[in-house]
C-alpha atoms as a PDB file:
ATOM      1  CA  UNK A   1     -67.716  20.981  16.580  1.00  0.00           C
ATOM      2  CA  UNK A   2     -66.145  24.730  17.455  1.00  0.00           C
ATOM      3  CA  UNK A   3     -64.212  23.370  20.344  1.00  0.00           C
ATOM      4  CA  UNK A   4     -62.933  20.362  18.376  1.00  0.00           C
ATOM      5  CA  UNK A   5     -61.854  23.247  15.314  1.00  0.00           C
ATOM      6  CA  UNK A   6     -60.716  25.561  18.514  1.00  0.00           C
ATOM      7  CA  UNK A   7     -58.358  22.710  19.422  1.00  0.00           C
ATOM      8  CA  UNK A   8     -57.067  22.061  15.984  1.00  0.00           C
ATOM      9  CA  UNK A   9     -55.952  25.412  15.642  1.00  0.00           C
ATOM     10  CA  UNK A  10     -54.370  25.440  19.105  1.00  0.00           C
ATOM     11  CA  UNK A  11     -51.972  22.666  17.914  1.00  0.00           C
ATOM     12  CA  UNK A  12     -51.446  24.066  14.946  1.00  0.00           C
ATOM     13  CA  UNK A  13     -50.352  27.506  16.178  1.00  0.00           C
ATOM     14  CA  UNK A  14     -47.926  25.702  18.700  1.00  0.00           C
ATOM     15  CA  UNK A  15     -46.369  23.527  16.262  1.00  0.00           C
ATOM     16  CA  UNK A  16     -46.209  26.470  14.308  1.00  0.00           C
ATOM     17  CA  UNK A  17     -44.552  28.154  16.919  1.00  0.00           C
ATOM     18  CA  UNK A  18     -42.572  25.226  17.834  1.00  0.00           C
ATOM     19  CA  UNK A  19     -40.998  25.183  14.614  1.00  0.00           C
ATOM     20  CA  UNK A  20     -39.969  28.936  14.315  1.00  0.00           C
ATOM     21  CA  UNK A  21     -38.379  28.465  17.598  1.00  0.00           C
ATOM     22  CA  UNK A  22     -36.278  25.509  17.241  1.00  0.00           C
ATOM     23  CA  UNK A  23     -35.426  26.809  13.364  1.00  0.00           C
ATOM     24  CA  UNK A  24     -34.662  30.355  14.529  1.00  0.00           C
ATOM     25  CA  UNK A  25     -33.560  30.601  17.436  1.00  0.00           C
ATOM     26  CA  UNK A  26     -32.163  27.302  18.725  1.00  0.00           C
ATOM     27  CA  UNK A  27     -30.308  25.992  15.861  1.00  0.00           C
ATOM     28  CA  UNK A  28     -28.642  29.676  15.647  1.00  0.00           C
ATOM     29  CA  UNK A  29     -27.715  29.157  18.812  1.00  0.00           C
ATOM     30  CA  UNK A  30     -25.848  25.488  18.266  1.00  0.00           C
ATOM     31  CA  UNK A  31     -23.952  26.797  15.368  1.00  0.00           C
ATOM     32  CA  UNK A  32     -23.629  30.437  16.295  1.00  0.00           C
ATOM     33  CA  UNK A  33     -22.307  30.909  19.995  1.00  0.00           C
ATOM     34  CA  UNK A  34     -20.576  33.742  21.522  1.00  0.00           C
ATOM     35  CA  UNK A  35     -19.516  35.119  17.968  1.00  0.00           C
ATOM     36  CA  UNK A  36     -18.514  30.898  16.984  1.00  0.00           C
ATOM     37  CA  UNK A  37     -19.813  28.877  14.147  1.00  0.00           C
ATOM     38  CA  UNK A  38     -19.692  25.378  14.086  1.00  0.00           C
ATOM     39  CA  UNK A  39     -18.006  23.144  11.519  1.00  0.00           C
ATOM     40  CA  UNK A  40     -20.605  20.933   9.767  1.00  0.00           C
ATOM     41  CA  UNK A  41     -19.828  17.418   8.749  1.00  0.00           C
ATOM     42  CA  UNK A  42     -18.940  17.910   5.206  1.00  0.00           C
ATOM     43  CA  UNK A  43     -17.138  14.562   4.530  1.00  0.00           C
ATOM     44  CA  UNK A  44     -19.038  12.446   1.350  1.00  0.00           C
ATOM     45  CA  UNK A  45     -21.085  15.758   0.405  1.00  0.00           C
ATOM     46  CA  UNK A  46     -20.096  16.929  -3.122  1.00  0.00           C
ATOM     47  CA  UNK A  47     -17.895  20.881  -3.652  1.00  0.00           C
ATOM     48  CA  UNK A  48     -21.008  22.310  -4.542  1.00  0.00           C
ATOM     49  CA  UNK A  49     -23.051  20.713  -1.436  1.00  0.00           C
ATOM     50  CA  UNK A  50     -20.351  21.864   0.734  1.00  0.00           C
ATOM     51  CA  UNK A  51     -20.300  25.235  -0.376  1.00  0.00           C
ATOM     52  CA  UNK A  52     -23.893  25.622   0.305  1.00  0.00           C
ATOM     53  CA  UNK A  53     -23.216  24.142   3.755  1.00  0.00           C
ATOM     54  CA  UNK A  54     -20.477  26.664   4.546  1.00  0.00           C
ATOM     55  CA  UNK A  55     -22.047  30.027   3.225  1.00  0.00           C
ATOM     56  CA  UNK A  56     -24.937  29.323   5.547  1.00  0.00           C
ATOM     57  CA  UNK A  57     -23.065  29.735   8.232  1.00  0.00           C
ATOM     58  CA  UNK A  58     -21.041  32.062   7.125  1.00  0.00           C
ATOM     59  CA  UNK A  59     -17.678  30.379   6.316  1.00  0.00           C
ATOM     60  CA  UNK A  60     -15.607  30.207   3.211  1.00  0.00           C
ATOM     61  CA  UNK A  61     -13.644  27.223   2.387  1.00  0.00           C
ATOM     62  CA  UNK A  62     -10.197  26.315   0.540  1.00  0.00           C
ATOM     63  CA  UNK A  63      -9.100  23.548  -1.674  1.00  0.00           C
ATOM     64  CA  UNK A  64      -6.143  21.997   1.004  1.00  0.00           C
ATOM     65  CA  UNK A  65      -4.927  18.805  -1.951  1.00  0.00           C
ATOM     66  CA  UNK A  66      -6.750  16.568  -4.739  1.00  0.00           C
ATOM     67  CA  UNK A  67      -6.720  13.006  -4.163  1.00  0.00           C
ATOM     68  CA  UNK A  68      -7.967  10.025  -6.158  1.00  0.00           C
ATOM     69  CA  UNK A  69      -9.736   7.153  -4.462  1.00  0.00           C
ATOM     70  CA  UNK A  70     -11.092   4.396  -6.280  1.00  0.00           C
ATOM     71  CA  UNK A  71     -15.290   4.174  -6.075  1.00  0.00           C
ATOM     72  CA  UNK A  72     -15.692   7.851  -4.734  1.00  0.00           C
ATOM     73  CA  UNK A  73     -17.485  10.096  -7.087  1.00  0.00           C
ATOM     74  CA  UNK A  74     -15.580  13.127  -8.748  1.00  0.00           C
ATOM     75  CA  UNK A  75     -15.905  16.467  -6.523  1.00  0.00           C
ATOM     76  CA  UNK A  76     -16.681  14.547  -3.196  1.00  0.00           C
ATOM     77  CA  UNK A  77     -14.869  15.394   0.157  1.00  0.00           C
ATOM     78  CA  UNK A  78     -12.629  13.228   1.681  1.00  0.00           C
ATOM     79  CA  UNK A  79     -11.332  15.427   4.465  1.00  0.00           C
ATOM     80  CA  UNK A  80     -11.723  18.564   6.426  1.00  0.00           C
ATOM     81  CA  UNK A  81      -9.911  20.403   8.458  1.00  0.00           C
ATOM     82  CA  UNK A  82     -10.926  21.402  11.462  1.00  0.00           C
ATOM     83  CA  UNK A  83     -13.361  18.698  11.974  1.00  0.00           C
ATOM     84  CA  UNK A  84     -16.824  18.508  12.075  1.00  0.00           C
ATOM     85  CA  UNK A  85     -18.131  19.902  15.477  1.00  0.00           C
ATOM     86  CA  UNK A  86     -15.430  22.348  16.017  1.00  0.00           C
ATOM     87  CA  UNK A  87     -16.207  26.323  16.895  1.00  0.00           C
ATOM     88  CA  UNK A  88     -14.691  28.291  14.693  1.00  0.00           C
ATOM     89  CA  UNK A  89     -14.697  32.044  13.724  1.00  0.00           C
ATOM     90  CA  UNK A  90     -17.370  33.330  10.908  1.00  0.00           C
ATOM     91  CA  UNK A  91     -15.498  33.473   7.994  1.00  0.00           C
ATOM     92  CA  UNK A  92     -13.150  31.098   8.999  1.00  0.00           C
ATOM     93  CA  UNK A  93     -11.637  28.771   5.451  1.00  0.00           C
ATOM     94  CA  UNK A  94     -12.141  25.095   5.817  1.00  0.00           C
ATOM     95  CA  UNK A  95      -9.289  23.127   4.183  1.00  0.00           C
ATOM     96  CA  UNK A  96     -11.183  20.233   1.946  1.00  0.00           C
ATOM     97  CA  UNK A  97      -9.589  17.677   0.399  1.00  0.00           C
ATOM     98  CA  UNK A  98     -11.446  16.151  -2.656  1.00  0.00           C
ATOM     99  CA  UNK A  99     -11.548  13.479  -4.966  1.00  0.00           C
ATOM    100  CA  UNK A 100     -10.560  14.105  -8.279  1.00  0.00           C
ATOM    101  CA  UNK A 101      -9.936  11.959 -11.343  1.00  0.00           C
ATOM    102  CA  UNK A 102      -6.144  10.884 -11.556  1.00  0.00           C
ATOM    103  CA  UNK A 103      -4.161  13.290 -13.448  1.00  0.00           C
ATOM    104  CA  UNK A 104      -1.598  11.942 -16.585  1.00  0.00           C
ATOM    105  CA  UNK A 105       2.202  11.698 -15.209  1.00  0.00           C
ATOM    106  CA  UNK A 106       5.577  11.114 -17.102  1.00  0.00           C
ATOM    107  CA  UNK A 107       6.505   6.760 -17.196  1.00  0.00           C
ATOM    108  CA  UNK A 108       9.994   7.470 -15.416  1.00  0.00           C
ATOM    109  CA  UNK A 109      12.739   5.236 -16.737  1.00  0.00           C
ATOM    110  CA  UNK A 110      13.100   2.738 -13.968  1.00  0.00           C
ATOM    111  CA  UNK A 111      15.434  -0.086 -16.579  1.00  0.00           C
ATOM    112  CA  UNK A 112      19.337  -0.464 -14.729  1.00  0.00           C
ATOM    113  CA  UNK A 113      17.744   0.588 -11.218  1.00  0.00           C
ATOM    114  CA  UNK A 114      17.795  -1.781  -8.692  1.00  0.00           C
ATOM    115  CA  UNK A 115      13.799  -3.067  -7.785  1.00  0.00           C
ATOM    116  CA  UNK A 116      14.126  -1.153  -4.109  1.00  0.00           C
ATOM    117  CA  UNK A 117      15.131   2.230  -6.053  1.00  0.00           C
ATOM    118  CA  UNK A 118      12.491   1.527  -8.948  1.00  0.00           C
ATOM    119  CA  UNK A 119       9.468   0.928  -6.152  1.00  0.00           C
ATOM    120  CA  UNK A 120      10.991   4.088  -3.957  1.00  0.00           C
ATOM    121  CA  UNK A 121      10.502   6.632  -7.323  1.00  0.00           C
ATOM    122  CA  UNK A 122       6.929   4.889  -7.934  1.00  0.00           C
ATOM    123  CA  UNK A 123       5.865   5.659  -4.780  1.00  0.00           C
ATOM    124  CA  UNK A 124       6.839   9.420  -4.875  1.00  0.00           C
ATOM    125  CA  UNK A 125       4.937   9.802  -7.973  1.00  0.00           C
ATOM    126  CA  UNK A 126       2.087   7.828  -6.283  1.00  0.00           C
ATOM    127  CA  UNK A 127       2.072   5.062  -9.031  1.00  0.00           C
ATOM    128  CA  UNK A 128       1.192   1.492  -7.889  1.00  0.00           C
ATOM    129  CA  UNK A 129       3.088  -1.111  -8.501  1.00  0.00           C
ATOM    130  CA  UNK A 130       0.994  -4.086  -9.959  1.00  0.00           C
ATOM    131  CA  UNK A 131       3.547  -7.332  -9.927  1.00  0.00           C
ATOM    132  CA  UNK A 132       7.221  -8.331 -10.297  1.00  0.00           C
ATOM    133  CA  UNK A 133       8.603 -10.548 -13.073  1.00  0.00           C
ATOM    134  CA  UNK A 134      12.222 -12.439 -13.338  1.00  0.00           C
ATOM    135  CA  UNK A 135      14.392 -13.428 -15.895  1.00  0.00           C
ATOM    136  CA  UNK A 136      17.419 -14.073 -16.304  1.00  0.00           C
ATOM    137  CA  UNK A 137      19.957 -11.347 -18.473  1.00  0.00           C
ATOM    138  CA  UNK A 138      23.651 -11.738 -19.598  1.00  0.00           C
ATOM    139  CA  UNK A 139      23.488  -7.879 -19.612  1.00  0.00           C
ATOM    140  CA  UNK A 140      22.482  -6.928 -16.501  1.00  0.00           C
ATOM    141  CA  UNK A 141      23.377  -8.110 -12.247  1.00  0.00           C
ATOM    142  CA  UNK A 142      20.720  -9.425 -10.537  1.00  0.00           C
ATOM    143  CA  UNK A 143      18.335  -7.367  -8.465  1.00  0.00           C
ATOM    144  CA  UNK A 144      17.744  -5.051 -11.774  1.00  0.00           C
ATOM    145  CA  UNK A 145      15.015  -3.935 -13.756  1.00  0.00           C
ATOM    146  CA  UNK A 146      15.340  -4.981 -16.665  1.00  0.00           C
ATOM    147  CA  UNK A 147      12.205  -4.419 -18.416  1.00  0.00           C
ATOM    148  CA  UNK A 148       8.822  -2.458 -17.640  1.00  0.00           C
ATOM    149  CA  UNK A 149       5.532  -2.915 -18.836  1.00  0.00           C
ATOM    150  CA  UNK A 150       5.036   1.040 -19.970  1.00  0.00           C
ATOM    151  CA  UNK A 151       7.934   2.437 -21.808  1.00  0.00           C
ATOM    152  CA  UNK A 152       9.750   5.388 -20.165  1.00  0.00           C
ATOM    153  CA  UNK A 153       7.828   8.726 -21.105  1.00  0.00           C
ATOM    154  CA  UNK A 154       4.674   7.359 -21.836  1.00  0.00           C
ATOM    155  CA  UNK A 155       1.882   9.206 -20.255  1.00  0.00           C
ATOM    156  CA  UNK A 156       0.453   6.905 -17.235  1.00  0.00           C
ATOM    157  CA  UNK A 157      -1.746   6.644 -14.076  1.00  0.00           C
ATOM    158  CA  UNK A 158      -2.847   5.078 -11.226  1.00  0.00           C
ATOM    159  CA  UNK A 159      -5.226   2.866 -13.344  1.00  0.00           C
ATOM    160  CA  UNK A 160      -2.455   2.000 -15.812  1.00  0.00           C
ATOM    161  CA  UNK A 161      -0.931  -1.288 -14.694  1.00  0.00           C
ATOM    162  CA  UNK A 162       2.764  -1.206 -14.103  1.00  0.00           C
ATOM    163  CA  UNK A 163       4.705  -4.830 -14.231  1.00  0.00           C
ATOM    164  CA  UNK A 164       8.759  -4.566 -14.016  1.00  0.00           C
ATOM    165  CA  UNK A 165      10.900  -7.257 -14.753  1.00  0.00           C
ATOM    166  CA  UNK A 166      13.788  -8.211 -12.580  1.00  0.00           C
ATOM    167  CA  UNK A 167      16.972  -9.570 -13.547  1.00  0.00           C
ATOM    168  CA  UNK A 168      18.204 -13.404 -12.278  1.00  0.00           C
ATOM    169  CA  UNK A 169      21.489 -12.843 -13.247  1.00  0.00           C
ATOM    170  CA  UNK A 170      23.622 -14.353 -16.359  1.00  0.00           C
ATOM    171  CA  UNK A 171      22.108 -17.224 -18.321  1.00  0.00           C
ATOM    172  CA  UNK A 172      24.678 -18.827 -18.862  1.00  0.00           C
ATOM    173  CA  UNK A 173      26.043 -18.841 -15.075  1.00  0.00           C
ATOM    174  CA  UNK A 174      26.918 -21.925 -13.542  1.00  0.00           C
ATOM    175  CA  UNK A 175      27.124 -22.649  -9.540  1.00  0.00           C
ATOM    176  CA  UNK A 176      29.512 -24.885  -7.607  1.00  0.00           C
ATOM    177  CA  UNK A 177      28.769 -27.536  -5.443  1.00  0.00           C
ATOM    178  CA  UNK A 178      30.560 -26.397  -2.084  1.00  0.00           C
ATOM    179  CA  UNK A 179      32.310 -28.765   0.729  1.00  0.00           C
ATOM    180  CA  UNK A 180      29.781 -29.348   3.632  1.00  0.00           C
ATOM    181  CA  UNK A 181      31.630 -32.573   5.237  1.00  0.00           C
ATOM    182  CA  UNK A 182      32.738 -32.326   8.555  1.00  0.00           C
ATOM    183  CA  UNK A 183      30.062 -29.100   9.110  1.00  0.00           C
ATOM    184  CA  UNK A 184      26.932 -30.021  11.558  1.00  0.00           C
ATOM    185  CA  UNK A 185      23.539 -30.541   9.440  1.00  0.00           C
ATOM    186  CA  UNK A 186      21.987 -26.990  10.037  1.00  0.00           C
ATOM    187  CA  UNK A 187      25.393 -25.502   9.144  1.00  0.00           C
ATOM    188  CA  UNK A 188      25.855 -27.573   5.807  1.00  0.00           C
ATOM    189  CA  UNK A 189      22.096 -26.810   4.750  1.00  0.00           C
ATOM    190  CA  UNK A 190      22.647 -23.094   5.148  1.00  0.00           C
ATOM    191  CA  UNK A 191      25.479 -23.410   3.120  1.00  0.00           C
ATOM    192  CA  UNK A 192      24.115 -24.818   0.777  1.00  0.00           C
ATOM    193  CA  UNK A 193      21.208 -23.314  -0.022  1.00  0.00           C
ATOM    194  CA  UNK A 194      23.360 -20.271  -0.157  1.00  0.00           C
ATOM    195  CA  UNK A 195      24.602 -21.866  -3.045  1.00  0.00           C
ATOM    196  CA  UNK A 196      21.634 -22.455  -4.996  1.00  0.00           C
ATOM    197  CA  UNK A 197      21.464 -26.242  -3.548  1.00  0.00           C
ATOM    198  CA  UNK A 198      19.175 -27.908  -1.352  1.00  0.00           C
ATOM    199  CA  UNK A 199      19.729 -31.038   0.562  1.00  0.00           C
ATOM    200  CA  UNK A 200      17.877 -34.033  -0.604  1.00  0.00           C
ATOM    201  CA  UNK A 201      18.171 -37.930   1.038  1.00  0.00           C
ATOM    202  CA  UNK A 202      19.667 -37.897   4.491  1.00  0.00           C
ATOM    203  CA  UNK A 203      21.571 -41.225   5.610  1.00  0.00           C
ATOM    204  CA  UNK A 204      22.393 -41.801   9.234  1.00  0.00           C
ATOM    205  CA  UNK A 205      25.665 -43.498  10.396  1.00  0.00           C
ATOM    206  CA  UNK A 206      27.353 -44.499  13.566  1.00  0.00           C
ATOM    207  CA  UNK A 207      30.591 -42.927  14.271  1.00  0.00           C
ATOM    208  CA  UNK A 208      32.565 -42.791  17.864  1.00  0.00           C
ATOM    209  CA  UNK A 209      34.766 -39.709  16.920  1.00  0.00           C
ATOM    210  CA  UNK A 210      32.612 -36.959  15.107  1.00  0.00           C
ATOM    211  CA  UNK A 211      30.233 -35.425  17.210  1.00  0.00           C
ATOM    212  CA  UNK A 212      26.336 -36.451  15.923  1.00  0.00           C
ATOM    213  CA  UNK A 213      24.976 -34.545  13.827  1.00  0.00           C
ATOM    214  CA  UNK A 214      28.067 -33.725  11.113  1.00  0.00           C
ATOM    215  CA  UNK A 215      28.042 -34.171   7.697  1.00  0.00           C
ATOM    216  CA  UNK A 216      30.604 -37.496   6.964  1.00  0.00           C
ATOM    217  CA  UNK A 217      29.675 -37.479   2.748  1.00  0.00           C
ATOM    218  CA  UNK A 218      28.089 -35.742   0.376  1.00  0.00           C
ATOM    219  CA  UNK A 219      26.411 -37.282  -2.829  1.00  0.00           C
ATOM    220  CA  UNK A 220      27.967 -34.701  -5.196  1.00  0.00           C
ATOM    221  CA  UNK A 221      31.663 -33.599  -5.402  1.00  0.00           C
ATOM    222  CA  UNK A 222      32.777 -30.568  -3.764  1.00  0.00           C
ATOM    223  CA  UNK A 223      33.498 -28.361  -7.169  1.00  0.00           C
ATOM    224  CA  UNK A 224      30.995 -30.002  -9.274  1.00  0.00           C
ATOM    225  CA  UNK A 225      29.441 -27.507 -11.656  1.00  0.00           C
ATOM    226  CA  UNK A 226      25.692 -27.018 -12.797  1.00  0.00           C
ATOM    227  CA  UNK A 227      23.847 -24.228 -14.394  1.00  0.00           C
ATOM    228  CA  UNK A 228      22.168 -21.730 -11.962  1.00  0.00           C
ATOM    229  CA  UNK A 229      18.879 -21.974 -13.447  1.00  0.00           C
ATOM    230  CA  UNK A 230      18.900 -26.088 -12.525  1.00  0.00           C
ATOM    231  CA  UNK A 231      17.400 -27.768  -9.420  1.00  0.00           C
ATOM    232  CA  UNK A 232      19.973 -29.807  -7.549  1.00  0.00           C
ATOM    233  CA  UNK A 233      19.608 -31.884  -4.331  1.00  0.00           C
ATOM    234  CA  UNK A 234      22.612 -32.930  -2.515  1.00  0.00           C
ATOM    235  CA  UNK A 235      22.339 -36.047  -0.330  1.00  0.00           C
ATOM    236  CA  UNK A 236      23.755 -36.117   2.905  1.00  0.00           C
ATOM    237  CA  UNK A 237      25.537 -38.964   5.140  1.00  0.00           C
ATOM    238  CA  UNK A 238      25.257 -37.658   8.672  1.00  0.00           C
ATOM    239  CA  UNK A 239      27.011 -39.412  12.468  1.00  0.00           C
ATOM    240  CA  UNK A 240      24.914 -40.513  14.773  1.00  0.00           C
ATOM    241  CA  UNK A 241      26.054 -41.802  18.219  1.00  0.00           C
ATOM    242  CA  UNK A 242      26.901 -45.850  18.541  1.00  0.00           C
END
């Protein structure tokens, strides 16, 4: 029974020892070398988890930008700089980059700019753009905003959905039917879809002096009117060898 207690105590004094070693004098020596500490991993830890982390080993740290990212808790870190795993000096400042909740911003005034300049000064203020509406406006050209969902001033953020709506152009505009005969097929489609047209029925016919392939008719009259807004097919009567 005295050697079996003898033997307990044996393993309990080396694991005893065991531990002091590796916890005093091994992990020192991974994140203290030559006068070096090494970065921990502090990505996903929260400020105050980090803080602990660095003062351990004897680093400060610094608050490099404020960022927020949708389903990461307030006060988390989403970046470090240097990385985890790099030897650094003791009291060396880590850069962190956390995640904070949005801050409010200033609706800029995005009606009469063109949709490319409205989505440029959205992006520089890091507010998302949520969708793009049209309609048409005897006010303003097409390709402007005409409307936006927040009014200009109004405190937003990234949660706040922003919708803008684009200009078609006059409501009242009409388009014109343009000449296609005598053009090839590809040629007369791009023409007129260029117009607000699109080619409907195709009819082939022989002919010995056009080359195949060429528009010889068209169903509606070159100068023929419609408004913009309306859906018009233009048949076509296109040569085809004898």
């Amino acid at each position: 029974m005295r050697r079996i207690f003898n033997l307990f105590l044996s393993f309990a004094i080396l694991g005893l020892v065991g531990f002091l070693l590796v916890n005093y004098v091994l992990m020192p020596m991974y994140v203290r070398w030559n006068g070096e500490v090494r970065v921990p991993s502090l990505t996903f830890t929260t400020l105050p988890e980090a803080k602990k982390m660095l003062e351990e080993r004897g680093l400060q740290y610094t608050i490099k930008d404020t960022l927020f990212r949708s389903g990461t808790p307030q006060l988390s870190i989403i970046d470090q700089f240097p990385d985890a795993g790099d030897m650094v000096r003791e009291g060396r400042r880590i850069q962190l980059t956390i995640s904070m909740l949005p801050g409010k911003k200033e609706m800029p005034d995005l009606i009469s700019k063109t949709l490319r300049h409205a989505k440029i000064i959205l992006e520089e203020l890091g507010l998302p753009l949520d969708s793009v509406q049209y309609d048409s406006s005897d006010y303003y050209h097409e390709g402007v905003v005409i409307a936006q969902s927040i009014p200009a001033a109004d405190s937003v953020n990234v949660r706040n959905i922003i919708i803008l709506t684009v200009s078609k152009g006059k409501r009242n505009a009409q388009k014109s039917v343009p000449n296609v005969v005598n053009l090839g097929e590809q040629k007369a489609r791009e023409i007129l879809e260029e117009h607000g047209f699109t080619v409907g029925l195709i009819t082939t016919m022989p002919d010995s002096i056009l080359l195949p392939r060429t528009v010889i008719s068209q169903s509606w009259n070159p100068g023929a009117r419609f408004p913009v807004e309306r859906k018009v097919q233009v048949d076509l009567i296109i040569s085809v060898d004898y």
